[in-house]
Protein backbone atom coordinates (compact mmCIF):
# COMPACT_ATOMS: atom_id res chain seq x y z
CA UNK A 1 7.05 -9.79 -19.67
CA UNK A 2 7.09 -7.77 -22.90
CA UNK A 3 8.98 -4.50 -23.84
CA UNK A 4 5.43 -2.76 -23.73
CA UNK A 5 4.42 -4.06 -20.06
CA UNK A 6 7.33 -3.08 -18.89
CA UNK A 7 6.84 0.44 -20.32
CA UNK A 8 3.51 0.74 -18.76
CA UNK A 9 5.00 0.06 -15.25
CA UNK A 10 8.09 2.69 -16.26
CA UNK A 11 5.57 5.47 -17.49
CA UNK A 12 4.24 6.59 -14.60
CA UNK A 13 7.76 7.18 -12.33
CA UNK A 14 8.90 8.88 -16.39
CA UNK A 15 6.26 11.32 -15.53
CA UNK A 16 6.72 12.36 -12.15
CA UNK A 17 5.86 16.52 -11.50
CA UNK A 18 8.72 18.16 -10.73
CA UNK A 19 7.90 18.44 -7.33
CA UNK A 20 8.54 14.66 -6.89
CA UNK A 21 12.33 15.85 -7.95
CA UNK A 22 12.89 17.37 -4.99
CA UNK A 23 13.46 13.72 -3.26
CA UNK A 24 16.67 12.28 -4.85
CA UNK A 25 16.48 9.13 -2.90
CA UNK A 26 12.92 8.04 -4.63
CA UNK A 27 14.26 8.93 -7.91
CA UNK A 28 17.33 6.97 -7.63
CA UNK A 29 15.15 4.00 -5.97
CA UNK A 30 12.91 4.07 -8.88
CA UNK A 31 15.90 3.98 -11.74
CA UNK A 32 17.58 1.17 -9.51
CA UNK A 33 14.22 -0.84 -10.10
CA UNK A 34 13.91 0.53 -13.62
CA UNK A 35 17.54 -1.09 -14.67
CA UNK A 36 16.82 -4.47 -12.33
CA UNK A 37 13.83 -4.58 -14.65
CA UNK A 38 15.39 -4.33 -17.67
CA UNK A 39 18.70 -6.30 -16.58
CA UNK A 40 15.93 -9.15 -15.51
CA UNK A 41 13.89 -8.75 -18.60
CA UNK A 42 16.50 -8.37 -21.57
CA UNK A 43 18.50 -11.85 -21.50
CA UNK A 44 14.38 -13.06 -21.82
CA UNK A 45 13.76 -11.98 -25.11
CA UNK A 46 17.04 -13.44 -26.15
């Protein structure tokens, strides 16, 4: 899974309106996938 798949899944929850921001609890869900995606992706590439 490369750096720019991984961006493409990221981009749309990085572009939420702001009236997605008024629910904490999906924003933290989708940063707690965001870094288990990364922590699961970045010892890949090394």
């Amino acid at each position: 899974m490369g750096l720019y798949t991984l961006y493409r899944i990221m981009a749309p929850w990085a572009n939420l309106p702001p009236t997605s921001a008024s629910s904490p609890r999906i924003i933290a869900g989708a940063r707690r996938v965001a870094a288990a995606a990364f922590v699961a992706w970045f010892p890949v590439r090394f």
